[in-house]
C-alpha atoms as a PDB file:
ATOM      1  CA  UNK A   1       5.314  21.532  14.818  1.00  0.00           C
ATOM      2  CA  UNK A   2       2.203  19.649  15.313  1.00  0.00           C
ATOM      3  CA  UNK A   3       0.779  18.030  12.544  1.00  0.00           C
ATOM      4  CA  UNK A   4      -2.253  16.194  11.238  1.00  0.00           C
ATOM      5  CA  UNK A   5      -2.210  13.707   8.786  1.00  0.00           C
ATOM      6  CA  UNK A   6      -4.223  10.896   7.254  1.00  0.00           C
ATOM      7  CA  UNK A   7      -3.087   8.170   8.254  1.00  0.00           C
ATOM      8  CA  UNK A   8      -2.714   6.375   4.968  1.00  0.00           C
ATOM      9  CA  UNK A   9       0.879   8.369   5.069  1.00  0.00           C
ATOM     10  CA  UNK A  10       1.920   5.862   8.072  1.00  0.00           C
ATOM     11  CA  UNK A  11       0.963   2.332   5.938  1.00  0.00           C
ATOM     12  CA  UNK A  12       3.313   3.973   2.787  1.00  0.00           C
ATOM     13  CA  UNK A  13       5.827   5.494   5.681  1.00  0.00           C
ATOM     14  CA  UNK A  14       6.067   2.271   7.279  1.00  0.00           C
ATOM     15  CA  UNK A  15       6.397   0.366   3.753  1.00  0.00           C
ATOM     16  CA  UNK A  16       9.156   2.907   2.768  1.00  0.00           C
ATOM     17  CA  UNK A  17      11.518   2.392   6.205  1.00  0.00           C
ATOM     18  CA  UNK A  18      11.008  -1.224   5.994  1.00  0.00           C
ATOM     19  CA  UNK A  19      11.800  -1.693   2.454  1.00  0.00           C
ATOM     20  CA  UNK A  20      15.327   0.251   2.550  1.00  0.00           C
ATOM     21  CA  UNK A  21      16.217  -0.391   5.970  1.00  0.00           C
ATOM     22  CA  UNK A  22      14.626  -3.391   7.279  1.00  0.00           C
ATOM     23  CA  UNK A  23      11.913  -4.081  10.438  1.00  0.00           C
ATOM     24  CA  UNK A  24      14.401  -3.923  12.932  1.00  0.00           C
ATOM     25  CA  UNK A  25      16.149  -0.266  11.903  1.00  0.00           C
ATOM     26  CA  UNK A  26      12.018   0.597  11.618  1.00  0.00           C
ATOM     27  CA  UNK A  27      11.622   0.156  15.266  1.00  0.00           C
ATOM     28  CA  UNK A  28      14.951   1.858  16.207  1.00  0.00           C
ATOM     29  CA  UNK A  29      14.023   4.611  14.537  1.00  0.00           C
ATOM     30  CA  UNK A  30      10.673   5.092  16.171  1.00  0.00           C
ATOM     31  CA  UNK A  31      12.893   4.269  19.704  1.00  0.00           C
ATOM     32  CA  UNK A  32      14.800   7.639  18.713  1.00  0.00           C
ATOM     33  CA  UNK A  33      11.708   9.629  18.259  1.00  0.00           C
ATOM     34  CA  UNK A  34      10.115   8.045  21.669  1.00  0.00           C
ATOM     35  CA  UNK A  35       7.695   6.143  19.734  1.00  0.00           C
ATOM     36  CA  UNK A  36       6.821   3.033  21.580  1.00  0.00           C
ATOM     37  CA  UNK A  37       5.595   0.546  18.921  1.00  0.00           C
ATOM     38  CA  UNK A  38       6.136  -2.983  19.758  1.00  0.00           C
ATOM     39  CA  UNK A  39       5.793  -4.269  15.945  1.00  0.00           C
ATOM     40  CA  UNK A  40       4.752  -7.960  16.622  1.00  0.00           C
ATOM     41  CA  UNK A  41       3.317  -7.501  13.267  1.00  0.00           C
ATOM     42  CA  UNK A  42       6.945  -7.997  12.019  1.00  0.00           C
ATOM     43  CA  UNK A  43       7.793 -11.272  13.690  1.00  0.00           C
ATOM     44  CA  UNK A  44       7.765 -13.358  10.254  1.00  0.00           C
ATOM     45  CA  UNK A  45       9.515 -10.938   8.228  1.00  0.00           C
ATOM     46  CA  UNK A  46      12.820 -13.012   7.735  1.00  0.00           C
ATOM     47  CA  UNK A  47      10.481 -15.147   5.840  1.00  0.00           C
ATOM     48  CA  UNK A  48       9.657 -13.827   2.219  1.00  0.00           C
ATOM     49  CA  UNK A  49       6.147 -14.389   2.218  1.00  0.00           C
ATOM     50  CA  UNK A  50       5.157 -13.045   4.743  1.00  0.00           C
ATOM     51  CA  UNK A  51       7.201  -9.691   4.450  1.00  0.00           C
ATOM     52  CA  UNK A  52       6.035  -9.412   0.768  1.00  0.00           C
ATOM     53  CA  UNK A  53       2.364  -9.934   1.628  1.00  0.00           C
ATOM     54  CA  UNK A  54       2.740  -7.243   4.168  1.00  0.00           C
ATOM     55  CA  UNK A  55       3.701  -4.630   1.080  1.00  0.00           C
ATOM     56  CA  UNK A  56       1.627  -5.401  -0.690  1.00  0.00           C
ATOM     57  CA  UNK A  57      -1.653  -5.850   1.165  1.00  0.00           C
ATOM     58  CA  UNK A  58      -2.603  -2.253   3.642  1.00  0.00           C
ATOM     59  CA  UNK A  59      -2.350  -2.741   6.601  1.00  0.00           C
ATOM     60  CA  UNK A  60      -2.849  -0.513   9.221  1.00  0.00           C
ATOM     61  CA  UNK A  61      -1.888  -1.489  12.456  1.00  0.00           C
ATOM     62  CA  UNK A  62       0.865   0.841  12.688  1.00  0.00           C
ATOM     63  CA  UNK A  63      -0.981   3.851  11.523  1.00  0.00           C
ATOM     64  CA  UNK A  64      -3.655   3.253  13.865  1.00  0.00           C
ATOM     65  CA  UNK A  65      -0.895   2.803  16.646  1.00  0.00           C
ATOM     66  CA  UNK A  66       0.102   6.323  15.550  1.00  0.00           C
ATOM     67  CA  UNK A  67      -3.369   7.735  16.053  1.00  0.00           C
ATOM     68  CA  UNK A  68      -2.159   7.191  20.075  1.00  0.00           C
ATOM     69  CA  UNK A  69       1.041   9.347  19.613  1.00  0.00           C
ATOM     70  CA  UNK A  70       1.417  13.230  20.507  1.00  0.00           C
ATOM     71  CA  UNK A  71       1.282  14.642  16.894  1.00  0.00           C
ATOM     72  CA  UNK A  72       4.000  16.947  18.032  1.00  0.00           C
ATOM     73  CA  UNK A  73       6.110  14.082  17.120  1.00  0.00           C
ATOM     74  CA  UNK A  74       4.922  13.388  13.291  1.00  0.00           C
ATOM     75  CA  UNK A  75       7.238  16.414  12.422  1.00  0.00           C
ATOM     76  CA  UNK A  76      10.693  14.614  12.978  1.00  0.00           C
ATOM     77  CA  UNK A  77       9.713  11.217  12.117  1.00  0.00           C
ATOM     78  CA  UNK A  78       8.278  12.110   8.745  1.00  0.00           C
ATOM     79  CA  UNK A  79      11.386  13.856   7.711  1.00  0.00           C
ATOM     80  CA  UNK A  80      13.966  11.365   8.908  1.00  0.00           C
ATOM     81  CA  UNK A  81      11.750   8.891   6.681  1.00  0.00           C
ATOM     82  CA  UNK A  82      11.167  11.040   3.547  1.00  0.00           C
ATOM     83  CA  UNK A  83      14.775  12.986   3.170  1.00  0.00           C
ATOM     84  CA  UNK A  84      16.256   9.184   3.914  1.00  0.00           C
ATOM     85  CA  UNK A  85      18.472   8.670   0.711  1.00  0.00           C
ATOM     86  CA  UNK A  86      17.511   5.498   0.267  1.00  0.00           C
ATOM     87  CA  UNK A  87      14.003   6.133   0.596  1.00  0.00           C
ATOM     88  CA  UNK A  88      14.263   9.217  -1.758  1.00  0.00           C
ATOM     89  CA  UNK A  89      16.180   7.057  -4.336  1.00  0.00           C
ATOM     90  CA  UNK A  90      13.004   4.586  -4.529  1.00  0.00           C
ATOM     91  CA  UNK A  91      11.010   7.030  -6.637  1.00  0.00           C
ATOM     92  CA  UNK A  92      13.137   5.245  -9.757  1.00  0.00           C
ATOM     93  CA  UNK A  93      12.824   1.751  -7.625  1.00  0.00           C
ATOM     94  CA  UNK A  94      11.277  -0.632  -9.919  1.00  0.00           C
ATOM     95  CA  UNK A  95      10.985  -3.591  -7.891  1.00  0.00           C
ATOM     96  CA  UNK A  96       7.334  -4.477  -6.605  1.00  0.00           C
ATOM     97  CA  UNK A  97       5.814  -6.443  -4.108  1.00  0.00           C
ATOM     98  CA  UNK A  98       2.578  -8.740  -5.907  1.00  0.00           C
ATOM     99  CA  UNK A  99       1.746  -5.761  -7.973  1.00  0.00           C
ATOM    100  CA  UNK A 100       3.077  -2.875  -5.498  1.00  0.00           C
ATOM    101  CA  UNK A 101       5.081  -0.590  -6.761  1.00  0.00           C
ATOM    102  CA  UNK A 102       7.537   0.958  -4.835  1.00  0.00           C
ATOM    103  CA  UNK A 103       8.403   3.710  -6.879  1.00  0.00           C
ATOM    104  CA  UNK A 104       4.441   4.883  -6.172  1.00  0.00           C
ATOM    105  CA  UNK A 105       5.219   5.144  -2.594  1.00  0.00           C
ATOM    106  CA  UNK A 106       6.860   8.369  -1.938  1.00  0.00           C
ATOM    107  CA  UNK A 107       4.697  10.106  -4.753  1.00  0.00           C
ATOM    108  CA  UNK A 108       1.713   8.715  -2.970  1.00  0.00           C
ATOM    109  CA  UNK A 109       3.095  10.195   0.550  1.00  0.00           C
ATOM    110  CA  UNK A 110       3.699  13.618  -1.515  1.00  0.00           C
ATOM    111  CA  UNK A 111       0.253  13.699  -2.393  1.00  0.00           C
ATOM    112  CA  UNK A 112      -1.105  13.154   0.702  1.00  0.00           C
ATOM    113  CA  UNK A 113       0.828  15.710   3.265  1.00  0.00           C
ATOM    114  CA  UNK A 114      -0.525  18.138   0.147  1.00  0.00           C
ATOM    115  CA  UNK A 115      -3.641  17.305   1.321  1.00  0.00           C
ATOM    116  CA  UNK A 116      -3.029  18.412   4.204  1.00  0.00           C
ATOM    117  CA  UNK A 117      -1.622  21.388   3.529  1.00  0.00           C
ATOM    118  CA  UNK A 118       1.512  20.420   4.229  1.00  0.00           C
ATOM    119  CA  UNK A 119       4.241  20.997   1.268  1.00  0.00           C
ATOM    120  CA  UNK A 120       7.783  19.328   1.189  1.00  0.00           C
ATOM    121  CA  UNK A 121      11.030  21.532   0.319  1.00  0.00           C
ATOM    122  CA  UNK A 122      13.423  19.194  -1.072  1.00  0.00           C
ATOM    123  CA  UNK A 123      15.888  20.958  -0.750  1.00  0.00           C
ATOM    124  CA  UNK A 124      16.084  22.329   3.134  1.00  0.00           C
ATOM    125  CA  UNK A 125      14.760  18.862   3.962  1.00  0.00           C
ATOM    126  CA  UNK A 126      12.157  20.521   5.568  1.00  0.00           C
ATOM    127  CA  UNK A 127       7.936  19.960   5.810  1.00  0.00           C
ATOM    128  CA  UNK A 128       6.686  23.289   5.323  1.00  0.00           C
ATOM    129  CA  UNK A 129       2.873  23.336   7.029  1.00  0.00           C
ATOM    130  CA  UNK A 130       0.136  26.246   5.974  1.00  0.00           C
ATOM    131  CA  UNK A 131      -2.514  26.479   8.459  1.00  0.00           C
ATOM    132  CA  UNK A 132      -5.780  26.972   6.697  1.00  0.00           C
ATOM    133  CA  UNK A 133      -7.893  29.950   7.963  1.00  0.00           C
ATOM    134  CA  UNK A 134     -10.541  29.277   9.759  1.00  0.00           C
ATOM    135  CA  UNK A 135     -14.477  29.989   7.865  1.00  0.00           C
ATOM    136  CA  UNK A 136     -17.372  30.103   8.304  1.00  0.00           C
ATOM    137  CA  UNK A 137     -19.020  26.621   8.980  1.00  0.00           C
ATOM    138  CA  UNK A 138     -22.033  25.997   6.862  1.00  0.00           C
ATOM    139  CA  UNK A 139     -25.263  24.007   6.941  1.00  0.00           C
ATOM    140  CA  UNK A 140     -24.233  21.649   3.985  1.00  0.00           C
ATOM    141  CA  UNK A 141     -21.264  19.448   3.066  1.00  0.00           C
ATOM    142  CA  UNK A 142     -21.077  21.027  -0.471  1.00  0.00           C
ATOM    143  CA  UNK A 143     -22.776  24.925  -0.029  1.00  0.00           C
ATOM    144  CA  UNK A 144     -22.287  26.285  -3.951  1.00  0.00           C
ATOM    145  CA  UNK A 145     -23.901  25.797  -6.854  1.00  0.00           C
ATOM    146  CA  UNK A 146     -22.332  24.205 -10.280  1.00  0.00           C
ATOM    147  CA  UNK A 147     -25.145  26.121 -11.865  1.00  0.00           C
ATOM    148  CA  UNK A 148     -25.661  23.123 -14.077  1.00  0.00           C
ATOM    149  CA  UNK A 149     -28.671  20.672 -13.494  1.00  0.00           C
ATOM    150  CA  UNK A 150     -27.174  17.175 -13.655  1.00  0.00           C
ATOM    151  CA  UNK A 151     -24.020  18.383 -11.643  1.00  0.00           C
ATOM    152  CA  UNK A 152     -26.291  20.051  -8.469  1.00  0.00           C
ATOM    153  CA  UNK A 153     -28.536  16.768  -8.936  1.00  0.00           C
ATOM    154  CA  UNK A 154     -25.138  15.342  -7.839  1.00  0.00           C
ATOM    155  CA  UNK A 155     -24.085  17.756  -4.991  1.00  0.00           C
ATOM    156  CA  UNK A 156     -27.481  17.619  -3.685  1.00  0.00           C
ATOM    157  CA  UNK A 157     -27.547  13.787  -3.084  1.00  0.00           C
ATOM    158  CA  UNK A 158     -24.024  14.230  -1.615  1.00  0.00           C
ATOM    159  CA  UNK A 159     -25.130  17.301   0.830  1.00  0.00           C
ATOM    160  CA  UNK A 160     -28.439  14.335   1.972  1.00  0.00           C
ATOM    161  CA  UNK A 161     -25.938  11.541   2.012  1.00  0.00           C
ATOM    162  CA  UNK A 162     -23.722  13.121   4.099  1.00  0.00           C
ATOM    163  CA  UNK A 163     -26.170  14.740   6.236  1.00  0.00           C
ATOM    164  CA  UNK A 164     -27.945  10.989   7.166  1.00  0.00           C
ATOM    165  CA  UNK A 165     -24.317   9.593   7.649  1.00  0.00           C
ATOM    166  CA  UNK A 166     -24.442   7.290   4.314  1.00  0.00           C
ATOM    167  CA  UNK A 167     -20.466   7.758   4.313  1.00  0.00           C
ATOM    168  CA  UNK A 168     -19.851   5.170   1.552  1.00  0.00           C
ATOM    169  CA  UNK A 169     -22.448   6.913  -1.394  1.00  0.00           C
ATOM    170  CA  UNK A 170     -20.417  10.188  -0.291  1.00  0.00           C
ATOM    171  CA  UNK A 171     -17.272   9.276  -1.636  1.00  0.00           C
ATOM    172  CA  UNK A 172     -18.690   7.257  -4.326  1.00  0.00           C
ATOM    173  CA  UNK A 173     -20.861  10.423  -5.355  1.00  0.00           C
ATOM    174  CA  UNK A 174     -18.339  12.335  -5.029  1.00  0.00           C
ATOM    175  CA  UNK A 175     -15.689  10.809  -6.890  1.00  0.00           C
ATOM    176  CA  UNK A 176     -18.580  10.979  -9.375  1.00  0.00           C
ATOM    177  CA  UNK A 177     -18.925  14.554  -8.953  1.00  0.00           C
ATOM    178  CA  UNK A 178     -15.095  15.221  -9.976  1.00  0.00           C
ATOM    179  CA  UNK A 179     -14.876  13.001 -12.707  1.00  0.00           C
ATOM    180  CA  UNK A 180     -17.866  14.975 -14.321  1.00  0.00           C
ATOM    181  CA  UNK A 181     -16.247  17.978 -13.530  1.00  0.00           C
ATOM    182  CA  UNK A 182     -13.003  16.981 -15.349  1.00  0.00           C
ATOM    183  CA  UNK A 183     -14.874  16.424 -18.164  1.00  0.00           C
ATOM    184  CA  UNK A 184     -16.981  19.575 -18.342  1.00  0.00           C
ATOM    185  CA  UNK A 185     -13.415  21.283 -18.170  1.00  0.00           C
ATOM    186  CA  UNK A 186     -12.077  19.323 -20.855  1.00  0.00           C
ATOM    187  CA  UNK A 187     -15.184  20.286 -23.198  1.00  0.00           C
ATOM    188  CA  UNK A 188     -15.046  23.959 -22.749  1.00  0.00           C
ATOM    189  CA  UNK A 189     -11.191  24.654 -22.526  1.00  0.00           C
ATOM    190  CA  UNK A 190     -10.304  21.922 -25.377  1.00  0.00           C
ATOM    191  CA  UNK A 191     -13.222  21.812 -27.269  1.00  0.00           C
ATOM    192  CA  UNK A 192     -13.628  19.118 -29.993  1.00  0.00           C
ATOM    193  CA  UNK A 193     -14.846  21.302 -32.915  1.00  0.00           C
ATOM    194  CA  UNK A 194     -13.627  24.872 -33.037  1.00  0.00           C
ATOM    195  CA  UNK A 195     -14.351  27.437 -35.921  1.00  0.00           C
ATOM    196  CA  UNK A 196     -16.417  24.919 -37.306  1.00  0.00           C
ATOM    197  CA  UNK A 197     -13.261  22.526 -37.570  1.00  0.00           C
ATOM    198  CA  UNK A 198     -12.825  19.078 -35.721  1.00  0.00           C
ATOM    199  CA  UNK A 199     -10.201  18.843 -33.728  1.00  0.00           C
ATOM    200  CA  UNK A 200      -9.037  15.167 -32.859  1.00  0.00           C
ATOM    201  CA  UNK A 201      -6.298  16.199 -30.601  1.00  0.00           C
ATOM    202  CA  UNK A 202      -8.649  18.265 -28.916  1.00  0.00           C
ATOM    203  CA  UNK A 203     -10.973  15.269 -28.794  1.00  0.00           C
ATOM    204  CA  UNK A 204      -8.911  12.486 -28.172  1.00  0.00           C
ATOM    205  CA  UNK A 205      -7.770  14.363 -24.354  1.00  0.00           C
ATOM    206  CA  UNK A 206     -11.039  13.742 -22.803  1.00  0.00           C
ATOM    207  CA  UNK A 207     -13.027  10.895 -25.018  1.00  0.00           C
ATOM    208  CA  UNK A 208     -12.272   7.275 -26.401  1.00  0.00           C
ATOM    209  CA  UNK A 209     -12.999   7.081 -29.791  1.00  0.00           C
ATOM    210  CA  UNK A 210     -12.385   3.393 -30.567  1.00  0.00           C
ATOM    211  CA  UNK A 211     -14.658   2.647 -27.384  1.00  0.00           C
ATOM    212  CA  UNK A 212     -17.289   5.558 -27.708  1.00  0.00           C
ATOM    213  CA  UNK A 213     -17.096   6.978 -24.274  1.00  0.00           C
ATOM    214  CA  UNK A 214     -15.117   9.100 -21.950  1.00  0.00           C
ATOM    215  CA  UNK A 215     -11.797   8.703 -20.741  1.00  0.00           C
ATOM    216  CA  UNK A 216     -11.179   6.798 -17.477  1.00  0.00           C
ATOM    217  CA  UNK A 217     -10.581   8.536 -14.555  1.00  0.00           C
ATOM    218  CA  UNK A 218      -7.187   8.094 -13.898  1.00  0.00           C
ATOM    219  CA  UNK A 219      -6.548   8.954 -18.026  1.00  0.00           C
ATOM    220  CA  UNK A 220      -8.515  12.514 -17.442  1.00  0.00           C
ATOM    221  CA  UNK A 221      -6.100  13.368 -14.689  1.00  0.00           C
ATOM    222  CA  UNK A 222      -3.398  12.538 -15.899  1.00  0.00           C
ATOM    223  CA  UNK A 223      -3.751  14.293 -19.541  1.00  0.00           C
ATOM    224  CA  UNK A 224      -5.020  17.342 -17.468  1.00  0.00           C
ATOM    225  CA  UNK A 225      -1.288  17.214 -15.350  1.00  0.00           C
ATOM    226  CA  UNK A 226      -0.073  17.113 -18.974  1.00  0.00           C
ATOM    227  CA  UNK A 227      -2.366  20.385 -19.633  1.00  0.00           C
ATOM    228  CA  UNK A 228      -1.490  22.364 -17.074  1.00  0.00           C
ATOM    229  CA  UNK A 229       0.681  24.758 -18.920  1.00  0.00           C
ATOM    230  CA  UNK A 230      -2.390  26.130 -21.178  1.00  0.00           C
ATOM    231  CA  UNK A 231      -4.229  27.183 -17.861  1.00  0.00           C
ATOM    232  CA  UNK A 232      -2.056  30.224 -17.928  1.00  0.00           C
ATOM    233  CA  UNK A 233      -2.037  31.951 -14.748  1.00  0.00           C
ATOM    234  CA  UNK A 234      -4.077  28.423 -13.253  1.00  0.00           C
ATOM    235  CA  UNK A 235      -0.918  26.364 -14.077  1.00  0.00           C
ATOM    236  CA  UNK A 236       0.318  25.788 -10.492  1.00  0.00           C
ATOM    237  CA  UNK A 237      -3.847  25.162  -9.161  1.00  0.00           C
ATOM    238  CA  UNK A 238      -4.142  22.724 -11.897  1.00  0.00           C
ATOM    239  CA  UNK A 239      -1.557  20.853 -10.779  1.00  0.00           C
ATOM    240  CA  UNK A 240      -2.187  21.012  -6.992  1.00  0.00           C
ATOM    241  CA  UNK A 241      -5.940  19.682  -8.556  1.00  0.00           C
ATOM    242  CA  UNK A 242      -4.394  16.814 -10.171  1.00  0.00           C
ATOM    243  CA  UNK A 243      -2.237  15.739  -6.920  1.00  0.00           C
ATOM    244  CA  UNK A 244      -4.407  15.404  -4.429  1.00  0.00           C
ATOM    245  CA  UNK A 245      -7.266  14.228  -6.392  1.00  0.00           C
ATOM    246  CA  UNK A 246      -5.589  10.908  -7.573  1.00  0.00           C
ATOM    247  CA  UNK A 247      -5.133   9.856  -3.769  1.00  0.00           C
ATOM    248  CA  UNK A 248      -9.262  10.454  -3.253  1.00  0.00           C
ATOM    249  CA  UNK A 249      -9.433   8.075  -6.760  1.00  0.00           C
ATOM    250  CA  UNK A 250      -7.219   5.519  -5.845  1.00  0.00           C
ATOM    251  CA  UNK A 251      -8.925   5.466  -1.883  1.00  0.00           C
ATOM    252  CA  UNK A 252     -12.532   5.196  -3.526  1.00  0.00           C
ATOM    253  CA  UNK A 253     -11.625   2.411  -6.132  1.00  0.00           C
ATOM    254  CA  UNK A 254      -9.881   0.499  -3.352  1.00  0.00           C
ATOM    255  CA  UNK A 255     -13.426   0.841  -1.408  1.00  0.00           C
ATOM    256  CA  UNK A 256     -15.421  -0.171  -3.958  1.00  0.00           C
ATOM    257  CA  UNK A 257     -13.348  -3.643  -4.464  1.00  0.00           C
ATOM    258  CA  UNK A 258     -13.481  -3.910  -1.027  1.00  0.00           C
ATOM    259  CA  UNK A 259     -15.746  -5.965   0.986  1.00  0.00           C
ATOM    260  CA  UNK A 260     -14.720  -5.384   4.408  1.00  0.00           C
ATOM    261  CA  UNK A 261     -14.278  -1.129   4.733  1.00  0.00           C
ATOM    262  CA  UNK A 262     -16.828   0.907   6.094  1.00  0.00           C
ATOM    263  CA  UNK A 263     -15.802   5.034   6.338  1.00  0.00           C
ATOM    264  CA  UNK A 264     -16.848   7.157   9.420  1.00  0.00           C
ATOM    265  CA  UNK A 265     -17.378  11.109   9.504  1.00  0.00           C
ATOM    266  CA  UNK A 266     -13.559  11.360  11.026  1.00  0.00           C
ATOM    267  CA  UNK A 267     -12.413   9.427   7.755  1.00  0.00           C
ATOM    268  CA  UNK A 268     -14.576  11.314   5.178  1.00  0.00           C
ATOM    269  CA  UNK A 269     -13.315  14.946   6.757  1.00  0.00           C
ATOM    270  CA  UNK A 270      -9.881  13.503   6.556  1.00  0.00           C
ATOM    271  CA  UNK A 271      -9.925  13.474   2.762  1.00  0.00           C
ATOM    272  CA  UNK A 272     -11.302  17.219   2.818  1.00  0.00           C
ATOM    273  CA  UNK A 273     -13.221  16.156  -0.312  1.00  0.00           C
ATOM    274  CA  UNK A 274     -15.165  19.039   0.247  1.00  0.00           C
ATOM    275  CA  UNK A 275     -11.978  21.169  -0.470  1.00  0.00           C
ATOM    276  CA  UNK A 276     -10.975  19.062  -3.544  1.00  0.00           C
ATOM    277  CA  UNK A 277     -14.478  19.735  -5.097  1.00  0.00           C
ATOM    278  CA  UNK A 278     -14.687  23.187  -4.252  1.00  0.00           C
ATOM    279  CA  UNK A 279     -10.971  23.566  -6.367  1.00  0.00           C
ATOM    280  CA  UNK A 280     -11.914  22.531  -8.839  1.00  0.00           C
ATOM    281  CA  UNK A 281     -15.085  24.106  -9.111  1.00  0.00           C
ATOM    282  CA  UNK A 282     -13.167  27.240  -8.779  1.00  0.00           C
ATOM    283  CA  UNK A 283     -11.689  25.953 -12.355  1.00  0.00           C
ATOM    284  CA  UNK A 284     -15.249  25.280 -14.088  1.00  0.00           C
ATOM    285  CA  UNK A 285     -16.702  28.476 -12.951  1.00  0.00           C
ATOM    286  CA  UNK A 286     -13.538  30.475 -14.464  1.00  0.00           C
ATOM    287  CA  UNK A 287     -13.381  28.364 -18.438  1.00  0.00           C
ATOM    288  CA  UNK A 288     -16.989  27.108 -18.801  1.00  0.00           C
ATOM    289  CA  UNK A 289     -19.028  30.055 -17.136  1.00  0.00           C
ATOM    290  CA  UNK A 290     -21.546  27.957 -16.273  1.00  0.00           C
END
């Protein structure tokens, strides 16, 4: 099966390997699959320093080395590495490297073959790939309406941004975009004051009452994962919302704390914000009839 992926999967696949197994079963197992990496990157490794710096910093010489490989190949080698015991068994790893996590790692791989339509069974150790149909290409990045002012104010600087190539204000505006969304969502299906009655736990889901604004990010997500159950029928879209937007958050809060990363079109269509956005809108148009 050929694949594509974004190649964020290869830094955390790479981590993964490395951290169970070692650098040297790493390259033996890419030997076995006919991948012909040379990994001169891991020629300090049997010094600590350098080998924690390494997971804990991305790097991605190795997923741009994979960029070069058939993508018939990515098949295999992705489930060798994620159906690995040991790798499996670091999802209750609490060990980190300078801050990293590797319990986060195989979620974060999870979330990301989602993305790409690409779901894991667990059980048949198998990837499980669902091509996406093929539509009708349209003039702008974000074609529907929100039918709300401040929200198409939004899409329509993301439909000029992308349109002149301004690749960093896309996913800033965009992550924007979502997090607005979220909210909106939050206001109409929990509403603060129903029947005339407050209703803090209502409230409390969505805003920061101590602090006076909304929830971050991050906390919107993940008490709308928590949610999913009251979405009824929407339980399982919720969810799928809630993965694969956290990956998008977490890319576009490294890149603003970044100094050095500049996105191209091929990275911005690899994120399929697009698709993200228009899930979710699917969402707001159903509980706040906009």
């Amino acid at each position: 099966m050929a694949i594509v992926v974004n190649k964020k999967v290869w830094v955390y696949l790479e981590r993964l390997y490395i951290a169970c197994h070692g650098e040297k079963k790493f390259q033996d197992l890419l030997k076995r699959h006919e991948v012909d990496y040379d990994g001169y990157i891991y020629k300090n490794f049997n010094k600590t320093v350098p080998l924690y710096t390494f997971m804990s910093v991305e790097d991605y010489t190795f997923a741009n080395f994979m960029l070069t490989i058939p993508s018939y190949k990515y098949s295999d080698l992705i489930c060798e590495i994620i159906f690995d015991q040991k790798v499996r068994a670091t999802r209750t790893d609490n060990w980190n490297f300078y801050g990293e996590k590797i319990k986060r790692w195989l979620p974060i791989v999870t979330d990301l073959l989602q993305l790409s339509n690409i779901s894991i069974d667990w059980q048949h150790n198998k990837l499980i790939y669902k091509e996406e149909k093929e539509i009708e290409v349209k003039t702008d990045y974000l074609p529907y309406s929100l039918s709300d002012p401040f929200l198409d104010y939004i899409r329509k600087e993301i439909n000029e941004t992308y349109e002149n190539g301004n690749y960093l204000s896309v996913m800033f505006l965009c992550r924007k975009l979502l997090e607005s969304l979220l909210i909106r969502i939050f206001e109409f299906v929990f509403p603060k004051i129903t029947t005339g009655k407050y209703k803090p736990r209502n409230h409390s889901l969505w805003f920061n009452k101590d602090r006076n604004q909304y929830h971050n990010f991050e906390t919107l997500i993940d008490n709308l994962k928590a949610k999913a159950k009251y979405f009824k029928e929407d339980k399982d879209l919720i969810l799928e919302i809630c993965s694969i937007i956290k990956p998008f958050k977490d890319e576009t809060n490294r890149y603003v704390h970044s100094d050095f990363k500049i996105p191209d079109l091929t990275y911005i269509n690899s994120w399929k914000i697009n698709r993200i956005i228009d899930l979710v809108r699917k969402v707001y148009k159903k509980y706040c009839n906009p």
